[in-house]
PDB file of N, CA and C in Angstrom:
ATOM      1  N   UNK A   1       0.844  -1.184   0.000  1.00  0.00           N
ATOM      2  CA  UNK A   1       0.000   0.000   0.000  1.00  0.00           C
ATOM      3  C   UNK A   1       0.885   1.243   0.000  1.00  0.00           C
ATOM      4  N   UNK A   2       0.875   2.303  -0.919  1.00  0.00           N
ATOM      5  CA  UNK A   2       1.419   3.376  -1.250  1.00  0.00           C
ATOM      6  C   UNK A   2       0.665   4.416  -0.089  1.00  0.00           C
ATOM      7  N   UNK A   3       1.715   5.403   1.146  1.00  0.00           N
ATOM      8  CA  UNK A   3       1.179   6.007   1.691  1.00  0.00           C
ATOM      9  C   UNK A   3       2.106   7.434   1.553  1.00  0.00           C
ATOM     10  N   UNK A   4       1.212   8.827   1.385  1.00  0.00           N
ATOM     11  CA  UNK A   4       1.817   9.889   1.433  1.00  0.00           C
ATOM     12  C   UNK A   4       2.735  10.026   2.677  1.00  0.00           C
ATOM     13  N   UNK A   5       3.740  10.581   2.934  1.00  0.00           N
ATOM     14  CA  UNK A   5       4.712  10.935   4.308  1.00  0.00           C
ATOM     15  C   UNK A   5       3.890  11.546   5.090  1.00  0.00           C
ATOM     16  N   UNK A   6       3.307  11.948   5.473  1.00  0.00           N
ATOM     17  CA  UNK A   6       2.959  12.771   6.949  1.00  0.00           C
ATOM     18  C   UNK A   6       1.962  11.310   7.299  1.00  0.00           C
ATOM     19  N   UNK A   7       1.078  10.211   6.046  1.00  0.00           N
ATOM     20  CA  UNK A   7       0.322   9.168   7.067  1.00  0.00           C
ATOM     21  C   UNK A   7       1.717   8.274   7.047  1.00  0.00           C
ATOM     22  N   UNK A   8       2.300   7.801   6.388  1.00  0.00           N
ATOM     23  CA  UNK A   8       3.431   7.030   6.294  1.00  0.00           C
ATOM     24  C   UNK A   8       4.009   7.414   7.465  1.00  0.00           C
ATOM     25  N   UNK A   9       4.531   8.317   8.034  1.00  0.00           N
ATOM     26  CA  UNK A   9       5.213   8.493   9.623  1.00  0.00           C
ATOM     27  C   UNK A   9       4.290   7.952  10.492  1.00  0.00           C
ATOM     28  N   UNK A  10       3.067   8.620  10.415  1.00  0.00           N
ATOM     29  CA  UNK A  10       2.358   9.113  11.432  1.00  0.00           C
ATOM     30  C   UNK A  10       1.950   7.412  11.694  1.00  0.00           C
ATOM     31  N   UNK A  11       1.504   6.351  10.368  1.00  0.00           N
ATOM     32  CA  UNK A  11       1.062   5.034  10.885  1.00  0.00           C
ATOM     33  C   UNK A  11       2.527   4.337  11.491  1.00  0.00           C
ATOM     34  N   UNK A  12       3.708   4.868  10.897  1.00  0.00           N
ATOM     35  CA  UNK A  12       4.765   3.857  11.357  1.00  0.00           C
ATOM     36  C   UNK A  12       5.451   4.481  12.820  1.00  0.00           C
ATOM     37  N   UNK A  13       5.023   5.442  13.387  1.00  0.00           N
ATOM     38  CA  UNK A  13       5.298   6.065  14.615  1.00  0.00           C
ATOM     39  C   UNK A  13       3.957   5.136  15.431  1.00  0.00           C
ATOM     40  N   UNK A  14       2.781   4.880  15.206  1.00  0.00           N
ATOM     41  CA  UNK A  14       2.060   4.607  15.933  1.00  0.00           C
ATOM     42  C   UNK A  14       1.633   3.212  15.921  1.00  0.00           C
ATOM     43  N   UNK A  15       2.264   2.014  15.296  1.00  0.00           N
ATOM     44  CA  UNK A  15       2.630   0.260  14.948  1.00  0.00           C
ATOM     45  C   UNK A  15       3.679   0.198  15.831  1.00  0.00           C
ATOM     46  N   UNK A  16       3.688  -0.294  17.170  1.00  0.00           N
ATOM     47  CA  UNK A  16       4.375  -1.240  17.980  1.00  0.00           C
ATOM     48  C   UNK A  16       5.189  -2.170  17.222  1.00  0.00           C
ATOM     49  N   UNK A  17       4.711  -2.829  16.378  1.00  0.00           N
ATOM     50  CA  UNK A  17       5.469  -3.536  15.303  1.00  0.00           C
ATOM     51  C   UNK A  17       6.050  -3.228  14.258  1.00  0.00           C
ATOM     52  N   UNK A  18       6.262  -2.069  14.022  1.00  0.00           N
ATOM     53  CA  UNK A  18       6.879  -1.126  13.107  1.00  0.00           C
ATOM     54  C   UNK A  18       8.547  -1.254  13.341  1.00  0.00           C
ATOM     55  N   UNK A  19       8.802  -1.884  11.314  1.00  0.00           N
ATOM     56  CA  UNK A  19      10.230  -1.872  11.195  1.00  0.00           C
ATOM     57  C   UNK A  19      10.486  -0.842  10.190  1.00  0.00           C
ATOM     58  N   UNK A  20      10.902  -0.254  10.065  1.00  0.00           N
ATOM     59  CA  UNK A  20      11.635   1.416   8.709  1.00  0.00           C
ATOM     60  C   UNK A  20      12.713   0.505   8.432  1.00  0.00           C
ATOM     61  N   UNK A  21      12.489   0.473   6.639  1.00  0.00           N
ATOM     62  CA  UNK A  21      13.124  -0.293   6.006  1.00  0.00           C
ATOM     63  C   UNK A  21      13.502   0.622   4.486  1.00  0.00           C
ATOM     64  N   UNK A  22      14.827   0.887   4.731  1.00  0.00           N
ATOM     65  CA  UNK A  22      15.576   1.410   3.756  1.00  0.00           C
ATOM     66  C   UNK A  22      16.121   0.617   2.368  1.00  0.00           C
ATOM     67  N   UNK A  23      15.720   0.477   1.191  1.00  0.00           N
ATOM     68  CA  UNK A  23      15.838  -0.562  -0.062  1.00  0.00           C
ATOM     69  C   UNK A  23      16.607   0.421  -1.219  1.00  0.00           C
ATOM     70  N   UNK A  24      17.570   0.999  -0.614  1.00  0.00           N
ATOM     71  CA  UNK A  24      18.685   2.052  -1.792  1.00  0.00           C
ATOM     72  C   UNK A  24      19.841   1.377  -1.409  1.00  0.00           C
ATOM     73  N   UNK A  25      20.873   1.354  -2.029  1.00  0.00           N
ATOM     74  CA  UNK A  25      22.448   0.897  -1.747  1.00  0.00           C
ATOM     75  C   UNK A  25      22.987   1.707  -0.358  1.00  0.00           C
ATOM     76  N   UNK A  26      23.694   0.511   0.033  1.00  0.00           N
ATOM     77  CA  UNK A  26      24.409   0.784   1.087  1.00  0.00           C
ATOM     78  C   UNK A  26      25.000   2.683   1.265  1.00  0.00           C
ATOM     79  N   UNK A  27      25.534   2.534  -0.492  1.00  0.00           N
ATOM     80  CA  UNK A  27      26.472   4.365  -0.202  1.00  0.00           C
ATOM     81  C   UNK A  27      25.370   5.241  -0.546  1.00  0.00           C
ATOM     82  N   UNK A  28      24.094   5.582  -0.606  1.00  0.00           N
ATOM     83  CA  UNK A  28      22.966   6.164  -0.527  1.00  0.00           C
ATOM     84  C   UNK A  28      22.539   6.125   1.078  1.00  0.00           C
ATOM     85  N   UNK A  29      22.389   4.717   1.577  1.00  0.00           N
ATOM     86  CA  UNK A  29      21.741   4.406   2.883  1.00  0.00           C
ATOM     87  C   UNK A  29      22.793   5.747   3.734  1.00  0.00           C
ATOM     88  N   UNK A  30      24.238   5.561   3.443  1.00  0.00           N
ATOM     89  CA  UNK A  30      25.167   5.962   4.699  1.00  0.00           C
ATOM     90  C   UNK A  30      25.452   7.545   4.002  1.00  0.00           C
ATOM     91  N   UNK A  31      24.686   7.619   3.031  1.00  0.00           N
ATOM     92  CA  UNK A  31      24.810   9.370   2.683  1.00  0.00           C
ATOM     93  C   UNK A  31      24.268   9.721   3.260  1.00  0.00           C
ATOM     94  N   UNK A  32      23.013   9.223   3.988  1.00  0.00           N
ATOM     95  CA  UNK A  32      21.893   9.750   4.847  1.00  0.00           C
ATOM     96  C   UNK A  32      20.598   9.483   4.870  1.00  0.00           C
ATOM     97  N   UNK A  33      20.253   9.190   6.495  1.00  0.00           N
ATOM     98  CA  UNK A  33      19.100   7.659   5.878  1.00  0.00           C
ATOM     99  C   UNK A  33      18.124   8.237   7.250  1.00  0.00           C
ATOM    100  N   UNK A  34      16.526   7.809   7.191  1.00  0.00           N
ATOM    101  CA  UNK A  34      16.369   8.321   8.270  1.00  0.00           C
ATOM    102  C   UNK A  34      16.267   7.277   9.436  1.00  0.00           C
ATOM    103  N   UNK A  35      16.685   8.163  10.905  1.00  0.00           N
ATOM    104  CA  UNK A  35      16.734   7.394  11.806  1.00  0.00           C
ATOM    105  C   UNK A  35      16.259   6.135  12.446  1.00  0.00           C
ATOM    106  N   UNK A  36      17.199   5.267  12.656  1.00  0.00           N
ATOM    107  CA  UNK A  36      16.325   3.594  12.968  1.00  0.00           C
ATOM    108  C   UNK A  36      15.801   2.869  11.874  1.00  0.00           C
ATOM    109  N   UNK A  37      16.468   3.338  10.580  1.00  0.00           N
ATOM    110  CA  UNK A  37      15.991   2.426   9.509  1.00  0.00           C
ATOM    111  C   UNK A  37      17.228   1.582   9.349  1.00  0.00           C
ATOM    112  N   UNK A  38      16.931  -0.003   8.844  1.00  0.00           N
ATOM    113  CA  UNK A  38      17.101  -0.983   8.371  1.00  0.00           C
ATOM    114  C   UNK A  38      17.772  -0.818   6.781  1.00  0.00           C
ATOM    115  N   UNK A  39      18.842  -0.934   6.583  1.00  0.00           N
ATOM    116  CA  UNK A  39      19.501  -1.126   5.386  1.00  0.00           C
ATOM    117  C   UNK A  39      19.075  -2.594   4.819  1.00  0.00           C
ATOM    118  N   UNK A  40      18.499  -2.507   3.625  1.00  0.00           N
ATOM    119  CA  UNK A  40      18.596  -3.815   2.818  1.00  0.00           C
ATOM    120  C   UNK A  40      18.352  -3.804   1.180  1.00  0.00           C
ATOM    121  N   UNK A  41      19.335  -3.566   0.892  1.00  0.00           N
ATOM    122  CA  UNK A  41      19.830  -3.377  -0.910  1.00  0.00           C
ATOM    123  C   UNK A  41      18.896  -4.123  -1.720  1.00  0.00           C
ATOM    124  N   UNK A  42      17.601  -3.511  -2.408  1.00  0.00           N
ATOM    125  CA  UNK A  42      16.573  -4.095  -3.590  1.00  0.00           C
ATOM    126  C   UNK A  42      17.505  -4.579  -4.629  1.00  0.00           C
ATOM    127  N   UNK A  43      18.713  -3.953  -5.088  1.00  0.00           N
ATOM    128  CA  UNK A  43      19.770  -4.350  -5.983  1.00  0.00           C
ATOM    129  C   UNK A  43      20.722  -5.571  -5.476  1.00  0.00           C
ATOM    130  N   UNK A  44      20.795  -5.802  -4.308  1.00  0.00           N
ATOM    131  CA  UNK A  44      21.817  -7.160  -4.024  1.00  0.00           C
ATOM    132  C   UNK A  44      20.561  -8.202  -4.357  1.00  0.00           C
ATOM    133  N   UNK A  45      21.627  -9.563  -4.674  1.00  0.00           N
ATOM    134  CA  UNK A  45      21.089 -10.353  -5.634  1.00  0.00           C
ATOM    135  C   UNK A  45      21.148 -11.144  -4.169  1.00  0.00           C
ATOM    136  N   UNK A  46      21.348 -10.853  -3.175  1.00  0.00           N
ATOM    137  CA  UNK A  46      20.302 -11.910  -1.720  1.00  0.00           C
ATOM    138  C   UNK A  46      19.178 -10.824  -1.135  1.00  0.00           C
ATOM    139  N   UNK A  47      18.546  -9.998  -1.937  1.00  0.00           N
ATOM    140  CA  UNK A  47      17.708  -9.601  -1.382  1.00  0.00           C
ATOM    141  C   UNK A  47      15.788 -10.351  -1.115  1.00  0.00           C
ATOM    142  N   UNK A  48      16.024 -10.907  -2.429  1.00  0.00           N
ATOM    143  CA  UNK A  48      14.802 -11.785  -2.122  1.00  0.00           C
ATOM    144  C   UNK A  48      15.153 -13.380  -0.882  1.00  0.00           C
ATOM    145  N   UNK A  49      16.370 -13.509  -1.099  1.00  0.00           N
ATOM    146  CA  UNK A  49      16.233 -14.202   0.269  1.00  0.00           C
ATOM    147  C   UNK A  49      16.417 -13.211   2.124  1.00  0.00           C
ATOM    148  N   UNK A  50      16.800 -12.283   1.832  1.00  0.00           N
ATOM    149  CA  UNK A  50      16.688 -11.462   3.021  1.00  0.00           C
ATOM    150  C   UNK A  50      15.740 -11.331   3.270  1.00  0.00           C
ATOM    151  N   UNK A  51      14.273 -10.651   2.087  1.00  0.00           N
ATOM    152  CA  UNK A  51      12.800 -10.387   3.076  1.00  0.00           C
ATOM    153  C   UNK A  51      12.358 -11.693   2.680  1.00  0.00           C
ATOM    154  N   UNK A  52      12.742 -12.759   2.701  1.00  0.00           N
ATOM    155  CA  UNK A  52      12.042 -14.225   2.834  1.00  0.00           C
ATOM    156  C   UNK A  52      12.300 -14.298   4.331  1.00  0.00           C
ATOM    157  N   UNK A  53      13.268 -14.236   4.694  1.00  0.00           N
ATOM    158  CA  UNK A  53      13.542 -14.185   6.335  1.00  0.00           C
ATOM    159  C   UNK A  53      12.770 -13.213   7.171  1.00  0.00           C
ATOM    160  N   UNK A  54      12.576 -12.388   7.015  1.00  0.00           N
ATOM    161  CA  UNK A  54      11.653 -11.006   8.112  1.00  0.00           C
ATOM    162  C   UNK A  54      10.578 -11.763   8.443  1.00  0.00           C
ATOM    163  N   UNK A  55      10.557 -11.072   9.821  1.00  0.00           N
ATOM    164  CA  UNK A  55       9.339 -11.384  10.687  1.00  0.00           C
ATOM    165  C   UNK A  55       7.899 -11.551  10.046  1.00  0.00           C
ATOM    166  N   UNK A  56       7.198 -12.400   9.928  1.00  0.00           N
ATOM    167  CA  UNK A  56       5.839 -12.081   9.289  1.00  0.00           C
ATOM    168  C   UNK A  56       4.603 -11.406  10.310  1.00  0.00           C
ATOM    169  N   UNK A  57       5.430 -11.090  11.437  1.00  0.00           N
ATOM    170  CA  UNK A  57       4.672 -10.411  12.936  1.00  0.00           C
ATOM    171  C   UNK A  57       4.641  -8.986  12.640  1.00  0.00           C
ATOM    172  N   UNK A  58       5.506  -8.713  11.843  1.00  0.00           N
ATOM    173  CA  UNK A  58       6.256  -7.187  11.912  1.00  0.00           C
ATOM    174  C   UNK A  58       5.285  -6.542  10.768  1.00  0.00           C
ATOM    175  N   UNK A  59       5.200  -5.366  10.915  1.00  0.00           N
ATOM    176  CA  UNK A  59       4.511  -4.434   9.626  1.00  0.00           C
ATOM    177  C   UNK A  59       6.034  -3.553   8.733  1.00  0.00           C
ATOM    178  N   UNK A  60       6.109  -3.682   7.799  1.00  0.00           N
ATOM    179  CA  UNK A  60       7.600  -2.745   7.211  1.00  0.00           C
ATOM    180  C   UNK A  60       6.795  -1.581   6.295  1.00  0.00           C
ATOM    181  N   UNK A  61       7.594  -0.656   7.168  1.00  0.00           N
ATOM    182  CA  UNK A  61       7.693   0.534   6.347  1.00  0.00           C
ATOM    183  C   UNK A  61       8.659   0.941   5.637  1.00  0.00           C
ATOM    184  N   UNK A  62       8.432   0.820   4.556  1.00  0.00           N
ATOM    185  CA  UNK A  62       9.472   0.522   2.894  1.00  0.00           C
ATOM    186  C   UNK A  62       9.680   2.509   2.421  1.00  0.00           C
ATOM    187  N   UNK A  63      10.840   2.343   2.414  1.00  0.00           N
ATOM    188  CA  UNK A  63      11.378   3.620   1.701  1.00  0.00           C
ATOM    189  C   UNK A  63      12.673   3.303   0.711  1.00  0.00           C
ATOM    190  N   UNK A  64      12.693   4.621  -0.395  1.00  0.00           N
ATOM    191  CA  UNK A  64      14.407   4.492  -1.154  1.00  0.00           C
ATOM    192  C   UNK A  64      14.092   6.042  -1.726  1.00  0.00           C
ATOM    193  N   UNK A  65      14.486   6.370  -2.488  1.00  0.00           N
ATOM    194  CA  UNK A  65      15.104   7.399  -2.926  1.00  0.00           C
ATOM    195  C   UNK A  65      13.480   8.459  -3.537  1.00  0.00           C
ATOM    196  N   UNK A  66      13.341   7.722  -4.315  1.00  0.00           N
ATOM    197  CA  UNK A  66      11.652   8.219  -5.299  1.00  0.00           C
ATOM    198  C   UNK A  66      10.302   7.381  -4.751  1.00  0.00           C
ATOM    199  N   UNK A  67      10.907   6.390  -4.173  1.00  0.00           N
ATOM    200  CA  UNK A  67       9.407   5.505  -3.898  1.00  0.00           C
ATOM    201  C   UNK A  67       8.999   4.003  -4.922  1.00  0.00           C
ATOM    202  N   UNK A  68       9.818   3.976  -6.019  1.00  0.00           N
ATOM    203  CA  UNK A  68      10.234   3.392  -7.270  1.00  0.00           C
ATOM    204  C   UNK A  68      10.736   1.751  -6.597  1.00  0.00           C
ATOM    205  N   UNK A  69      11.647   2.057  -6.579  1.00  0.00           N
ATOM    206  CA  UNK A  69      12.821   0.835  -5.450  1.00  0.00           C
ATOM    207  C   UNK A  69      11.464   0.294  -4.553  1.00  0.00           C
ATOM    208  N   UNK A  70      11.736   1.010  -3.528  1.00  0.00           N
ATOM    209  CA  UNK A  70      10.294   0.945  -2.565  1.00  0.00           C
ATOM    210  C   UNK A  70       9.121   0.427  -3.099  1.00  0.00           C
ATOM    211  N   UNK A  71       8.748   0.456  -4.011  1.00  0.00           N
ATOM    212  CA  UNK A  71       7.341   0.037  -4.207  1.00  0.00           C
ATOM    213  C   UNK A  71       7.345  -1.623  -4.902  1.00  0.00           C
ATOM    214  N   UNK A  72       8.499  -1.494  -6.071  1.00  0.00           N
ATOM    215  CA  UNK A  72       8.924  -2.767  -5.943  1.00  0.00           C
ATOM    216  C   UNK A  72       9.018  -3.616  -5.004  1.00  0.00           C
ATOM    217  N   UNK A  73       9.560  -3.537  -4.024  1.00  0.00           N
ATOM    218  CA  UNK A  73       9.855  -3.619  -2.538  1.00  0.00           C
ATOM    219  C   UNK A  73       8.587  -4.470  -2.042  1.00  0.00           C
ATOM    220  N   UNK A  74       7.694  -3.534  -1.746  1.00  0.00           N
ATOM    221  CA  UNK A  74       6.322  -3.823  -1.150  1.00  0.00           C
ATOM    222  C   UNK A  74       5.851  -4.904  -2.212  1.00  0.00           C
ATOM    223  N   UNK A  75       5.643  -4.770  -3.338  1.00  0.00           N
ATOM    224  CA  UNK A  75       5.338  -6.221  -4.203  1.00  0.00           C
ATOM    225  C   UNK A  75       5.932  -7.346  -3.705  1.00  0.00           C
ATOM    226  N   UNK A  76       7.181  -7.567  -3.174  1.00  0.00           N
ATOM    227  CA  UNK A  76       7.401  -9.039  -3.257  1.00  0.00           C
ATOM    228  C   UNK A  76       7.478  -9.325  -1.713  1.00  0.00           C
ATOM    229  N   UNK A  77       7.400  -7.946  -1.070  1.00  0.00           N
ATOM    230  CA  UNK A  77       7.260  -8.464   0.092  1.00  0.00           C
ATOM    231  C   UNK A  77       5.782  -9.123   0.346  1.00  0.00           C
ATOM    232  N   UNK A  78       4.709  -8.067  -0.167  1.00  0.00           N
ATOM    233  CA  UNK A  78       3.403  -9.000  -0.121  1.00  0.00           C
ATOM    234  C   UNK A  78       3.316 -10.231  -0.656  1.00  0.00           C
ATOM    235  N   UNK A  79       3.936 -10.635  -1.513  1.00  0.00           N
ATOM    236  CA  UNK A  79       3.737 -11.615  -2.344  1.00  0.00           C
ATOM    237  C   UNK A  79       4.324 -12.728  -1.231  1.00  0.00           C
ATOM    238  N   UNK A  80       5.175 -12.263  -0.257  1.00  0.00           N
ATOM    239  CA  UNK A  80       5.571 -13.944   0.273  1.00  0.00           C
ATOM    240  C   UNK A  80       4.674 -13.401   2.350  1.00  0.00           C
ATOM    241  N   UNK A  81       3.423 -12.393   2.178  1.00  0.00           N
ATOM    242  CA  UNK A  81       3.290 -12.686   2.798  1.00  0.00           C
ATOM    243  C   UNK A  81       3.066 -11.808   4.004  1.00  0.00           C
ATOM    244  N   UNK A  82       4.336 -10.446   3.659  1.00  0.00           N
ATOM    245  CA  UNK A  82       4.516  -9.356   4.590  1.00  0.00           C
ATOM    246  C   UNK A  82       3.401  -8.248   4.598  1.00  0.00           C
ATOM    247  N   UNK A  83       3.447  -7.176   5.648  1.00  0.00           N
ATOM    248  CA  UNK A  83       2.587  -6.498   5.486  1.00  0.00           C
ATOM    249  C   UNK A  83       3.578  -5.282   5.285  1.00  0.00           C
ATOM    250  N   UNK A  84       3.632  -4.280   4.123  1.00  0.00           N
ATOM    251  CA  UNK A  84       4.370  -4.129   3.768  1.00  0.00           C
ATOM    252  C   UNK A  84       3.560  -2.391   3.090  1.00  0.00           C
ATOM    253  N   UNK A  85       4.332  -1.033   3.615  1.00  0.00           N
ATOM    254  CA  UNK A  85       3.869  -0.015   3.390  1.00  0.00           C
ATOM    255  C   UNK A  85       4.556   0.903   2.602  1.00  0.00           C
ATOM    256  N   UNK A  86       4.578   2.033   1.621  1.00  0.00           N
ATOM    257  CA  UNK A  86       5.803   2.650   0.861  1.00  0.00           C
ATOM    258  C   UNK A  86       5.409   3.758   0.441  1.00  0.00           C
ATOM    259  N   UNK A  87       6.670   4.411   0.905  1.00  0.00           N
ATOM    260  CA  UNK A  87       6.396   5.932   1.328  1.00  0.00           C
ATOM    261  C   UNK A  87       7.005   6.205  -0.356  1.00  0.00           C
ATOM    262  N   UNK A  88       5.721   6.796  -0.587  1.00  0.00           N
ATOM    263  CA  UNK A  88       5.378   8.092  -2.283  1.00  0.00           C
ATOM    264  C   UNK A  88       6.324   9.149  -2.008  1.00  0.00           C
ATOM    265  N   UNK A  89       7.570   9.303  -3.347  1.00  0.00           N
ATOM    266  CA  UNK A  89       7.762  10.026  -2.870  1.00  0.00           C
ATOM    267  C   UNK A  89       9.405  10.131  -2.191  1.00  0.00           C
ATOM    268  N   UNK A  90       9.676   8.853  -1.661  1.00  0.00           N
ATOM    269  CA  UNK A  90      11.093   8.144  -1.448  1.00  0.00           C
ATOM    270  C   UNK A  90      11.131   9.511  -0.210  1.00  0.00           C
ATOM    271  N   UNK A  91      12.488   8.951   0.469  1.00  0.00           N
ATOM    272  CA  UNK A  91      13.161   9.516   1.501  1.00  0.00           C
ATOM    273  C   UNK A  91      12.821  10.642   1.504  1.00  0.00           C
ATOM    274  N   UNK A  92      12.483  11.903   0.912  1.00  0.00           N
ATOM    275  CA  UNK A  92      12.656  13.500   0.285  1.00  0.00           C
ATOM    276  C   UNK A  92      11.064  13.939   1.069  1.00  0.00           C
ATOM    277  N   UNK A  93      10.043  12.747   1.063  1.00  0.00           N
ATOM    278  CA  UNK A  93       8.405  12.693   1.687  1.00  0.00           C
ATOM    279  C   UNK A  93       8.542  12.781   3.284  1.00  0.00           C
ATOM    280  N   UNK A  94       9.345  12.392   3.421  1.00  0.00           N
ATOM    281  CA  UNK A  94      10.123  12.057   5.458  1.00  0.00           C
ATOM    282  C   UNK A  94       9.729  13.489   5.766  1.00  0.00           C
ATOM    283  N   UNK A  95       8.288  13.437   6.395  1.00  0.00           N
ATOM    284  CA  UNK A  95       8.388  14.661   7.234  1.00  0.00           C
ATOM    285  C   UNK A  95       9.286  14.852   8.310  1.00  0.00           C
ATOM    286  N   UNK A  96      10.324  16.271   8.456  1.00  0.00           N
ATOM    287  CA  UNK A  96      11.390  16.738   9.331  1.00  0.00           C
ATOM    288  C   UNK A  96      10.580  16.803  10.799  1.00  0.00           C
ATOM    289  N   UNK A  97       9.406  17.229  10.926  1.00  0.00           N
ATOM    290  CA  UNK A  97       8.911  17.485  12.534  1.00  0.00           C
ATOM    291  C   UNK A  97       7.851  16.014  12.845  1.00  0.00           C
TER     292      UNK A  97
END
């Protein structure tokens, strides 16, 4: 499910089970990423076995750069299962307050 940034915070600030999940390359992630997110590269070729592993307890809130990466993202995570949210818009939507 595609959510604008101010509900995209506002539901993943208020999910107890809320993981922030970053899907841009590592030297993007460490250019600057927002706080308490999860690095995991949509481009590394173990990424479909990485979200085969995630919690299926957990809700992920999916971000990358445009929302592009990310939304891909949310497809295969639903597909094996996850509940899986993606911020429109990529990192740049991250409301600052």
């Amino acid at each position: 499910m595609n959510l604008h940034g101010s509900e995209f915070k506002s539901q993943f600030e208020q999910d107890s089970n809320a993981v922030l999940l970053d899907v841009r390359t590592p030297a993007e992630y460490n250019g600057g990423h927002i706080p308490n997110s999860i690095n995991l590269d949509i481009m590394s070729y173990n990424f479909r076995n990485e979200i085969e592993q995630l919690d299926k307890n957990k809700t992920y809130f999916v971000y990358c750069r445009s929302g592009n990466r990310s939304g891909q993202a949310c497809m295969m995570m639903s597909d094996l299962g996850l509940k899986a949210y993606n911020l429109i818009g990529g990192i740049g939507a991250w409301p600052h307050n």
